[in-house]
C-alpha atoms as a PDB file:
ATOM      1  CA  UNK A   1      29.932  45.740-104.747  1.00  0.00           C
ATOM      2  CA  UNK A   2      29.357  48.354-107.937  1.00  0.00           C
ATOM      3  CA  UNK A   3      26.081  48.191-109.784  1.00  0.00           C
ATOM      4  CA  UNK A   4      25.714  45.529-112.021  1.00  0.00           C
ATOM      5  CA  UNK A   5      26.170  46.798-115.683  1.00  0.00           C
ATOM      6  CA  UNK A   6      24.133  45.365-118.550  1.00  0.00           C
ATOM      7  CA  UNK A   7      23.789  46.187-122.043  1.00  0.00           C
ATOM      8  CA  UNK A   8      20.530  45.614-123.697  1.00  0.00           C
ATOM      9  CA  UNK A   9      20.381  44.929-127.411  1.00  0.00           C
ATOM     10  CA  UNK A  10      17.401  44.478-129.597  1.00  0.00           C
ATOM     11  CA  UNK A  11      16.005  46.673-132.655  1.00  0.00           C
ATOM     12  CA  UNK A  12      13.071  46.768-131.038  1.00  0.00           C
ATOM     13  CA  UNK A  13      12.201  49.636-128.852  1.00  0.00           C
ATOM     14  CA  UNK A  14       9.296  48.681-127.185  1.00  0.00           C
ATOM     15  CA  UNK A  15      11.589  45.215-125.796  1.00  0.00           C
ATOM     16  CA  UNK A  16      14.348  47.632-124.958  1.00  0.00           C
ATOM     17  CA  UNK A  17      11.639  50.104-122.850  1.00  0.00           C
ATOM     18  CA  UNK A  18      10.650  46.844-121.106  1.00  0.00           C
ATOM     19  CA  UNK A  19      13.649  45.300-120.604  1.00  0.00           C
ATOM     20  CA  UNK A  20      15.426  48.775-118.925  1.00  0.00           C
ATOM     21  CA  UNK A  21      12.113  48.830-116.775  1.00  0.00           C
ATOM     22  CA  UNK A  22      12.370  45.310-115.787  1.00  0.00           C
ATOM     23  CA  UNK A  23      16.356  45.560-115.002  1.00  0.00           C
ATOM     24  CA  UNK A  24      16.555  49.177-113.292  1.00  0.00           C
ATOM     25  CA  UNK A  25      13.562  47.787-110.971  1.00  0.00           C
ATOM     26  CA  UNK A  26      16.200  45.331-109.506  1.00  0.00           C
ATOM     27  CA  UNK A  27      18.901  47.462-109.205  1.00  0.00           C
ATOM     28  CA  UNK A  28      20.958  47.010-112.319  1.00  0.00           C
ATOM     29  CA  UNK A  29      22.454  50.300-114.577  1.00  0.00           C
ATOM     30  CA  UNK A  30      21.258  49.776-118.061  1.00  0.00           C
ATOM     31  CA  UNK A  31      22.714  50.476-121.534  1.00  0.00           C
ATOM     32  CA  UNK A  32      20.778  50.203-124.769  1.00  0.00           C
ATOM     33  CA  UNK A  33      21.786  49.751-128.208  1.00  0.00           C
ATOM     34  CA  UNK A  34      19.227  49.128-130.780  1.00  0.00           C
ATOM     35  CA  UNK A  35      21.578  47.585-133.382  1.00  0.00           C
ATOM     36  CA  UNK A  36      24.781  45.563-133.675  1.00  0.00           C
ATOM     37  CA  UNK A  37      27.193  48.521-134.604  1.00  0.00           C
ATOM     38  CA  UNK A  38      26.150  50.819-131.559  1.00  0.00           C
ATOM     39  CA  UNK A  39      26.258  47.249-129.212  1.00  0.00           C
ATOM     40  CA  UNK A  40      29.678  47.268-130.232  1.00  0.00           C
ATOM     41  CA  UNK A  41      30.582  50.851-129.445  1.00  0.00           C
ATOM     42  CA  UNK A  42      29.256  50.442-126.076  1.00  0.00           C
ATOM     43  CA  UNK A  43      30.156  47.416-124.665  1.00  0.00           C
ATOM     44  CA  UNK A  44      33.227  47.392-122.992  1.00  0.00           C
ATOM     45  CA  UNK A  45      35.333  45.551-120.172  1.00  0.00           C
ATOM     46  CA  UNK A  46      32.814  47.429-117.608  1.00  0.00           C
ATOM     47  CA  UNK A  47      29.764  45.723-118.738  1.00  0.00           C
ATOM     48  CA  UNK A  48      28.850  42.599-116.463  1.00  0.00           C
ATOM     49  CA  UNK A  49      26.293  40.929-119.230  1.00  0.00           C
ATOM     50  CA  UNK A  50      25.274  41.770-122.182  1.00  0.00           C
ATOM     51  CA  UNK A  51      20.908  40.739-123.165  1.00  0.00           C
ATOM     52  CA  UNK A  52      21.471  40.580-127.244  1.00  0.00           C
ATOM     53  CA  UNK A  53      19.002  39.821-130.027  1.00  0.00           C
ATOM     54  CA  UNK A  54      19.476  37.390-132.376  1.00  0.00           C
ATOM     55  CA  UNK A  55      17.211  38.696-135.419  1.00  0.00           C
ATOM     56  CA  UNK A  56      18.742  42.168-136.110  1.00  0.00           C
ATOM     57  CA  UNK A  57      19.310  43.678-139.221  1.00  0.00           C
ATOM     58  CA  UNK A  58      22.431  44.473-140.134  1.00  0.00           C
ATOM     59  CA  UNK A  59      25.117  43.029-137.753  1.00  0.00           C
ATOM     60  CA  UNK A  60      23.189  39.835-136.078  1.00  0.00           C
ATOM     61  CA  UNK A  61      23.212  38.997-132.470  1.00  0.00           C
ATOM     62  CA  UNK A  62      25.052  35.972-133.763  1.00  0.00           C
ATOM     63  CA  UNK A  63      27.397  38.289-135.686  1.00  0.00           C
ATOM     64  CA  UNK A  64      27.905  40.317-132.567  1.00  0.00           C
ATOM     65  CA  UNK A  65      28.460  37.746-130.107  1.00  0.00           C
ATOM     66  CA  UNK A  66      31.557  36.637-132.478  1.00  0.00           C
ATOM     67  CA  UNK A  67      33.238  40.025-132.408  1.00  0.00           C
ATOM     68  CA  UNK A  68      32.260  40.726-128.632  1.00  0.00           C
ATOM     69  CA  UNK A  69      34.010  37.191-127.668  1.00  0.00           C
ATOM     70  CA  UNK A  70      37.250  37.890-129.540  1.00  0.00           C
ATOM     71  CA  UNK A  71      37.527  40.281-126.512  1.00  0.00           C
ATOM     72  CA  UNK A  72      35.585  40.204-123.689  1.00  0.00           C
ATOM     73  CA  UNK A  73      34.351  37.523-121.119  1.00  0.00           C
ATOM     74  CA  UNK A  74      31.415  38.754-120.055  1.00  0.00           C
ATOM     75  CA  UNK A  75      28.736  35.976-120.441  1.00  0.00           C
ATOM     76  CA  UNK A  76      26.091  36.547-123.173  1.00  0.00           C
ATOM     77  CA  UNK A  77      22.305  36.305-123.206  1.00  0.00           C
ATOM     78  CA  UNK A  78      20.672  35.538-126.140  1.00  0.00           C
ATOM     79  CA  UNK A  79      16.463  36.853-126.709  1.00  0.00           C
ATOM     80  CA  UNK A  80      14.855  35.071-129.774  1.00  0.00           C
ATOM     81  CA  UNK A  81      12.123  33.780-131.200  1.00  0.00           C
ATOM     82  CA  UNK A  82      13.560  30.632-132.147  1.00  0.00           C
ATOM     83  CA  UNK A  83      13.526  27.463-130.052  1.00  0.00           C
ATOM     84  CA  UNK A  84      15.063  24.357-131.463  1.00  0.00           C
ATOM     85  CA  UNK A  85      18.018  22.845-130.362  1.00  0.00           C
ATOM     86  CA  UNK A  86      19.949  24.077-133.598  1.00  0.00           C
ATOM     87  CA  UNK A  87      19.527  27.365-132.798  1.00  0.00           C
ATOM     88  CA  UNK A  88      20.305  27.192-129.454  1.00  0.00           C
ATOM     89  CA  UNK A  89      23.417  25.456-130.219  1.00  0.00           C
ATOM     90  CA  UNK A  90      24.174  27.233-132.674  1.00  0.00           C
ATOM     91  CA  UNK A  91      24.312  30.421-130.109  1.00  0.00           C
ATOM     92  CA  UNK A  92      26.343  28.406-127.856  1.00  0.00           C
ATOM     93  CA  UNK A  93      28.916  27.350-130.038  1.00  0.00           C
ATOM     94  CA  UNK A  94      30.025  30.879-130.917  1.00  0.00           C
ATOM     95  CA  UNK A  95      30.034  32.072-127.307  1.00  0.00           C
ATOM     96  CA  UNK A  96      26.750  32.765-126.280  1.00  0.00           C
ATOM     97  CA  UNK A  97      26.156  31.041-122.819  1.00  0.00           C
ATOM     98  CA  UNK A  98      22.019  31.021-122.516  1.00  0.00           C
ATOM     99  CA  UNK A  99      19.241  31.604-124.462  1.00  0.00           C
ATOM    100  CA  UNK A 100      15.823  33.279-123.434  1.00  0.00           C
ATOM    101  CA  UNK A 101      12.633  32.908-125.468  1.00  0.00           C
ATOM    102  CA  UNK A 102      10.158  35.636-126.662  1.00  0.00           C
ATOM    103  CA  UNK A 103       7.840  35.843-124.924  1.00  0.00           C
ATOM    104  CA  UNK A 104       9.200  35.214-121.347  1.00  0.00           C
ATOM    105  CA  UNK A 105       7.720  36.453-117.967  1.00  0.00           C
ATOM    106  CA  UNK A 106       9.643  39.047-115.363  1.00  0.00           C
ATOM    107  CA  UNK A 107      10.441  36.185-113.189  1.00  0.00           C
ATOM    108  CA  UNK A 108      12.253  34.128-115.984  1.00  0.00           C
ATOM    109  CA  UNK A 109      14.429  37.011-117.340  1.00  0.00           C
ATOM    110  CA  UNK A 110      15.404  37.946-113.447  1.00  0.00           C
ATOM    111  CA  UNK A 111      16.367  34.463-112.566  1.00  0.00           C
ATOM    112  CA  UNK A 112      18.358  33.887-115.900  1.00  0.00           C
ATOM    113  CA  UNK A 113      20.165  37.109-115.462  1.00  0.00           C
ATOM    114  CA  UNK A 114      20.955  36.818-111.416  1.00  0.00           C
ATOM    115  CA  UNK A 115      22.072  32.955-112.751  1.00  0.00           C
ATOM    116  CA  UNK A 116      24.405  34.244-115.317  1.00  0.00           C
ATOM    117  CA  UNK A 117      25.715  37.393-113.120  1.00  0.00           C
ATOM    118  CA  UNK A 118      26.299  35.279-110.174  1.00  0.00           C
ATOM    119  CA  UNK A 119      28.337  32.906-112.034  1.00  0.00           C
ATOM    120  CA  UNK A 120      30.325  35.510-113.790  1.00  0.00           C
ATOM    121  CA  UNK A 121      31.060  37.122-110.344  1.00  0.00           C
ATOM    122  CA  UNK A 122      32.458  34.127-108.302  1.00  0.00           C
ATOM    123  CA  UNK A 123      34.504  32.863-111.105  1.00  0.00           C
ATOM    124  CA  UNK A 124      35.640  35.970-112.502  1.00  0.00           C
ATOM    125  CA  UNK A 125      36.862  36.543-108.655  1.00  0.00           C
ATOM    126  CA  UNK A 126      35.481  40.039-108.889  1.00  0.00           C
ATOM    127  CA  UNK A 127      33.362  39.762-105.074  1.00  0.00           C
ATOM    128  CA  UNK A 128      36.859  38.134-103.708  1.00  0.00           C
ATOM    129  CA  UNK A 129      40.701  38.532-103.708  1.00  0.00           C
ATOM    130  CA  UNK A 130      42.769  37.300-105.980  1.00  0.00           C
ATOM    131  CA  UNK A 131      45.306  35.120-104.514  1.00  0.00           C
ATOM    132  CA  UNK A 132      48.075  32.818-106.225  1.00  0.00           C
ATOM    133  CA  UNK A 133      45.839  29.700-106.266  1.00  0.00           C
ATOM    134  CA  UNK A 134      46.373  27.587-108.925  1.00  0.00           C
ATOM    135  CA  UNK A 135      45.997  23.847-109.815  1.00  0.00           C
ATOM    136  CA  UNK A 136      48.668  22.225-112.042  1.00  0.00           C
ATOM    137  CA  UNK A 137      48.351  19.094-113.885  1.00  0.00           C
ATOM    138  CA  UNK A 138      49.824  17.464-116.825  1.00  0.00           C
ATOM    139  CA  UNK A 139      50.245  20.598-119.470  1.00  0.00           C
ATOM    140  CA  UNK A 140      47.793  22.561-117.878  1.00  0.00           C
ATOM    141  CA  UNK A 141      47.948  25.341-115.295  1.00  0.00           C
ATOM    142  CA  UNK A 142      44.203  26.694-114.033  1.00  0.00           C
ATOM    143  CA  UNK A 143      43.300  29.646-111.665  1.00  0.00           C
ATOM    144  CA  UNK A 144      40.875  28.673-109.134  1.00  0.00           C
ATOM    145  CA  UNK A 145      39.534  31.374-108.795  1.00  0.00           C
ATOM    146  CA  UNK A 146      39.807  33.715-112.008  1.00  0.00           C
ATOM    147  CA  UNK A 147      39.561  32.822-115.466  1.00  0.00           C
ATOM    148  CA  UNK A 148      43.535  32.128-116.629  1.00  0.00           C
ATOM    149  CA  UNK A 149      44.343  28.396-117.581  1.00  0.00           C
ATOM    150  CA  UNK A 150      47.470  28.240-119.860  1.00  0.00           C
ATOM    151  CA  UNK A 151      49.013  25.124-121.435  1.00  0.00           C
ATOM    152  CA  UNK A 152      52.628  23.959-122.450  1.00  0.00           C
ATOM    153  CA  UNK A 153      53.012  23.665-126.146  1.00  0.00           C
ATOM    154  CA  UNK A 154      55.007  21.314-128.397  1.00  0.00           C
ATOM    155  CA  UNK A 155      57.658  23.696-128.095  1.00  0.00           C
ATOM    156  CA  UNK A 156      56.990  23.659-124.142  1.00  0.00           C
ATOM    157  CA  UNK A 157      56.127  26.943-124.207  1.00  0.00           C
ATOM    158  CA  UNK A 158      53.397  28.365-121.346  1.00  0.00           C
ATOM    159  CA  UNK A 159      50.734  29.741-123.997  1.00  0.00           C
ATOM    160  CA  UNK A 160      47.273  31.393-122.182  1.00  0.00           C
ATOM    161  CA  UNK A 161      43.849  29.857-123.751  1.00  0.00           C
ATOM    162  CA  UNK A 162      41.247  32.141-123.742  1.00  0.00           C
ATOM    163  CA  UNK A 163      38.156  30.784-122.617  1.00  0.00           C
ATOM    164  CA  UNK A 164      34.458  31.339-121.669  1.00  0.00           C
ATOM    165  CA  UNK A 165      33.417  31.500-118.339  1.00  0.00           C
ATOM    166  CA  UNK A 166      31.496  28.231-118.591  1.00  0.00           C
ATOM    167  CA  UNK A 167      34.516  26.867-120.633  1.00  0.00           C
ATOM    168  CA  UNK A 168      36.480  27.947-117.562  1.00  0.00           C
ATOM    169  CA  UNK A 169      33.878  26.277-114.957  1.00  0.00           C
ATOM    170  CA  UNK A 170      34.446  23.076-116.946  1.00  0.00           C
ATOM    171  CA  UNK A 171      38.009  22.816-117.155  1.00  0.00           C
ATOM    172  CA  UNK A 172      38.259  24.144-113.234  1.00  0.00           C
ATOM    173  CA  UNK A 173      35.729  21.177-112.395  1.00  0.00           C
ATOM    174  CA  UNK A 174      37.554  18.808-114.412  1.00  0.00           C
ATOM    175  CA  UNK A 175      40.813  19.527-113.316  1.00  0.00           C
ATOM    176  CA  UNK A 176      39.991  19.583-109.636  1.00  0.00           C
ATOM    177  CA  UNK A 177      39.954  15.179-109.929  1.00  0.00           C
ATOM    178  CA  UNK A 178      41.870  14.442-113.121  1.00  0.00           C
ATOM    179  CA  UNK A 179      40.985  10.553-114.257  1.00  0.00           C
ATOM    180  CA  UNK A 180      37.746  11.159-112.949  1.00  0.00           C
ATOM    181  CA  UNK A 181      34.946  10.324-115.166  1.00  0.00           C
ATOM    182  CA  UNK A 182      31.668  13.218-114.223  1.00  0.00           C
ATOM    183  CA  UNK A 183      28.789  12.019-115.581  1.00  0.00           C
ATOM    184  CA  UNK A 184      26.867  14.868-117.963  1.00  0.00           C
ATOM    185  CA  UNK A 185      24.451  15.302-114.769  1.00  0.00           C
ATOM    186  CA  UNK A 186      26.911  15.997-112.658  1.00  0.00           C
ATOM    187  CA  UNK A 187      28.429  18.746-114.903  1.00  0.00           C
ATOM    188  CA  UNK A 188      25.301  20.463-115.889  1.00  0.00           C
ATOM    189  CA  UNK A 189      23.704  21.002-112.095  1.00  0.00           C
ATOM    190  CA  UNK A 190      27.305  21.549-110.576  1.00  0.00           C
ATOM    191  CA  UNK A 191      27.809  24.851-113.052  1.00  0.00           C
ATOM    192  CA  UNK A 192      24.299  26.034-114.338  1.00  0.00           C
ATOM    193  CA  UNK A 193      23.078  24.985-111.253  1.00  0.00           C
ATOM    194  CA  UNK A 194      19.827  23.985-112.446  1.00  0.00           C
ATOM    195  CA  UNK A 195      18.389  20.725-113.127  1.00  0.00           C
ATOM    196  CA  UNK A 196      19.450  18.220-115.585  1.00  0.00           C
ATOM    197  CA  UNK A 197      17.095  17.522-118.315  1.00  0.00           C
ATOM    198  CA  UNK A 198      17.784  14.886-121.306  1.00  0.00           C
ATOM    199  CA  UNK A 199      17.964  17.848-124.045  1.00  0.00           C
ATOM    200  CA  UNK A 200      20.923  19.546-121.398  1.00  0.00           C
ATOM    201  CA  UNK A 201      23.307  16.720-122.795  1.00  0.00           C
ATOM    202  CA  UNK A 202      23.424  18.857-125.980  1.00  0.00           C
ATOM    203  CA  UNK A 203      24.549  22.088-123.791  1.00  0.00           C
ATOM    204  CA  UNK A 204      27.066  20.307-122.595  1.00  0.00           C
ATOM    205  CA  UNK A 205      28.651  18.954-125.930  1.00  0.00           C
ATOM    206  CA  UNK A 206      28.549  22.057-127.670  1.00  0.00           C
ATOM    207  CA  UNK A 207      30.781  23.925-124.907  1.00  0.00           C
ATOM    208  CA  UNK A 208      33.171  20.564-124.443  1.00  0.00           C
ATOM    209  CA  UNK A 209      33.499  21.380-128.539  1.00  0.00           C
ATOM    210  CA  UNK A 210      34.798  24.609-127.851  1.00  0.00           C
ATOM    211  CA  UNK A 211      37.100  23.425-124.633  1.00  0.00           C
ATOM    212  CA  UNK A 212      38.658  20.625-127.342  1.00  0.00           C
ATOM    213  CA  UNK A 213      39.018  23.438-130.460  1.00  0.00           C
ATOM    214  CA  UNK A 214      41.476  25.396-127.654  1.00  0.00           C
ATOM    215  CA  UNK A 215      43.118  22.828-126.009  1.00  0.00           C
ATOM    216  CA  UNK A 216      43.289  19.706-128.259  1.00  0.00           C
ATOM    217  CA  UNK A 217      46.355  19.323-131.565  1.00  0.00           C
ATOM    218  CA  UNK A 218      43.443  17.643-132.998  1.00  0.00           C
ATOM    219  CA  UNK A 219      39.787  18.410-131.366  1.00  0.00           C
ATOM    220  CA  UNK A 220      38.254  15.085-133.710  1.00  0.00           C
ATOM    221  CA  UNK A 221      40.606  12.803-131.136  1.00  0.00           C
ATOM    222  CA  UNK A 222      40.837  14.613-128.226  1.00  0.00           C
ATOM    223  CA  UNK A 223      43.551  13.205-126.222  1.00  0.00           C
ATOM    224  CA  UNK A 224      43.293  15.745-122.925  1.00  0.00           C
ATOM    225  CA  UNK A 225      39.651  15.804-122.843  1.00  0.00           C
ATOM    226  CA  UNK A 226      38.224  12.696-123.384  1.00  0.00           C
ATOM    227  CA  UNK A 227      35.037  11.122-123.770  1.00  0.00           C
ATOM    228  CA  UNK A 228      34.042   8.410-121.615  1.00  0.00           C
ATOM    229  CA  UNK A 229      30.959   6.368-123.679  1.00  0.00           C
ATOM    230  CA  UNK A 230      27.686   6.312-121.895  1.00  0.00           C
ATOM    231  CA  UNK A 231      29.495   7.671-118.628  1.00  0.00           C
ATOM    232  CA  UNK A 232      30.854  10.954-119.113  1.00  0.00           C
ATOM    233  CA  UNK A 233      34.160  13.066-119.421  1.00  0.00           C
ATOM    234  CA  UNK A 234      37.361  12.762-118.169  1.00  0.00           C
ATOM    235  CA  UNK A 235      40.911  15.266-118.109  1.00  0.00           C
ATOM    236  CA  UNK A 236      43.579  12.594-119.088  1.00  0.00           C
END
């Protein structure tokens, strides 16, 4: 496999010193960018994750994360200050897909960033082949093992939806039983593979959100994606 490619973003340069020390010492290639406008020259399809900050001037990190999704895949690590659930949120409705607090320890930014990468590599299929796999139900059509899911229109027309990779995790896990109700638990430690805290609920909501504002003729009454009171979520 290639060298992992990450681009680092944050106006500071003493976090941007740190952070290419930390990440060349396990084996990762490194780009920097200490503001939105040069993150945007330099990222690119070749990038594998990009570390941004939120407080910037100029261009945001939230600002940045907008324009870098309207393209690109790759999943998104936000550094910031902040901590309350809005924020985080916040970051994760407009693509961002974790969030790492200043100041954090050598160990935590390692294991979020082999977390993220190792995700991104299985289900972007890029340490497999890519085959003809896919599962069909209903109006949808997903990839198992590469981010494509398409859905039949009103018109019946195949359109592609463009989704994140934990959008894509989702909708693959969903799809694999459709009817079957998986409890928030189940979804959280199946595809962050981490524990399942109370305050993880909201993680989950905010990226179902997104899933219904693709999929769903109207994502207030979701009719494909449903929610199943006090037990979980369903395909229908």
């Amino acid at each position: 496999m290639d060298t992992q490619k990450i681009l680092v973003v944050d106006d500071n340069e003493e976090i941007l010193n740190i952070l290419q020390i930390l990440l060349e010492s396990e084996g990762y290639q490194v780009f920097l960018a200490s503001n939105g406008d040069e993150a945007l020259e330099k990222v690119s399809e070749d990038i594998d994750l990009v570390i941004l900050d939120v407080m910037m001037p100029g261009k945001s990190g939230l600002d940045v994360c907008k324009i870098i999704r309207e393209k690109y895949q790759m999943p998104i690590l936000f550094l910031t200050a902040k901590s309350t659930d809005s924020d985080k949120s916040l970051g994760l409705l407009i693509g961002g897909d974790d969030y790492l607090i200043k100041p954090f320890s050598h160990a935590e930014l390692t294991a979020r960033v082999k977390s993220l990468l190792r995700r991104y590599y299985v289900y972007k299929g890029k340490d497999t082949k890519v085959s003809d796999d896919v599962i069909s139900y209903d109006i949808f059509r997903v990839a198992t093992n590469r981010n494509e899911v398409s859905m039949l229109n009103d018109k019946g027309e195949e359109i592609q939806i463009d989704l994140s990779d934990l959008e894509y995790q989702i909708i693959k896990l969903l799809i694999s039983s459709p009817g079957r109700v998986f409890p928030a638990q189940l979804i959280y430690e199946t595809i962050w593979n981490e524990p399942y805290f109370y305050s993880s609920n909201a993680t989950i909501m905010v990226h179902i959100r997104n899933i219904r504002t693709k999929i769903e003729t109207d994502p207030s009454k979701p009719t494909h994606l449903v929610t199943v009171w006090g037990k979980g979520y369903k395909l229908q």
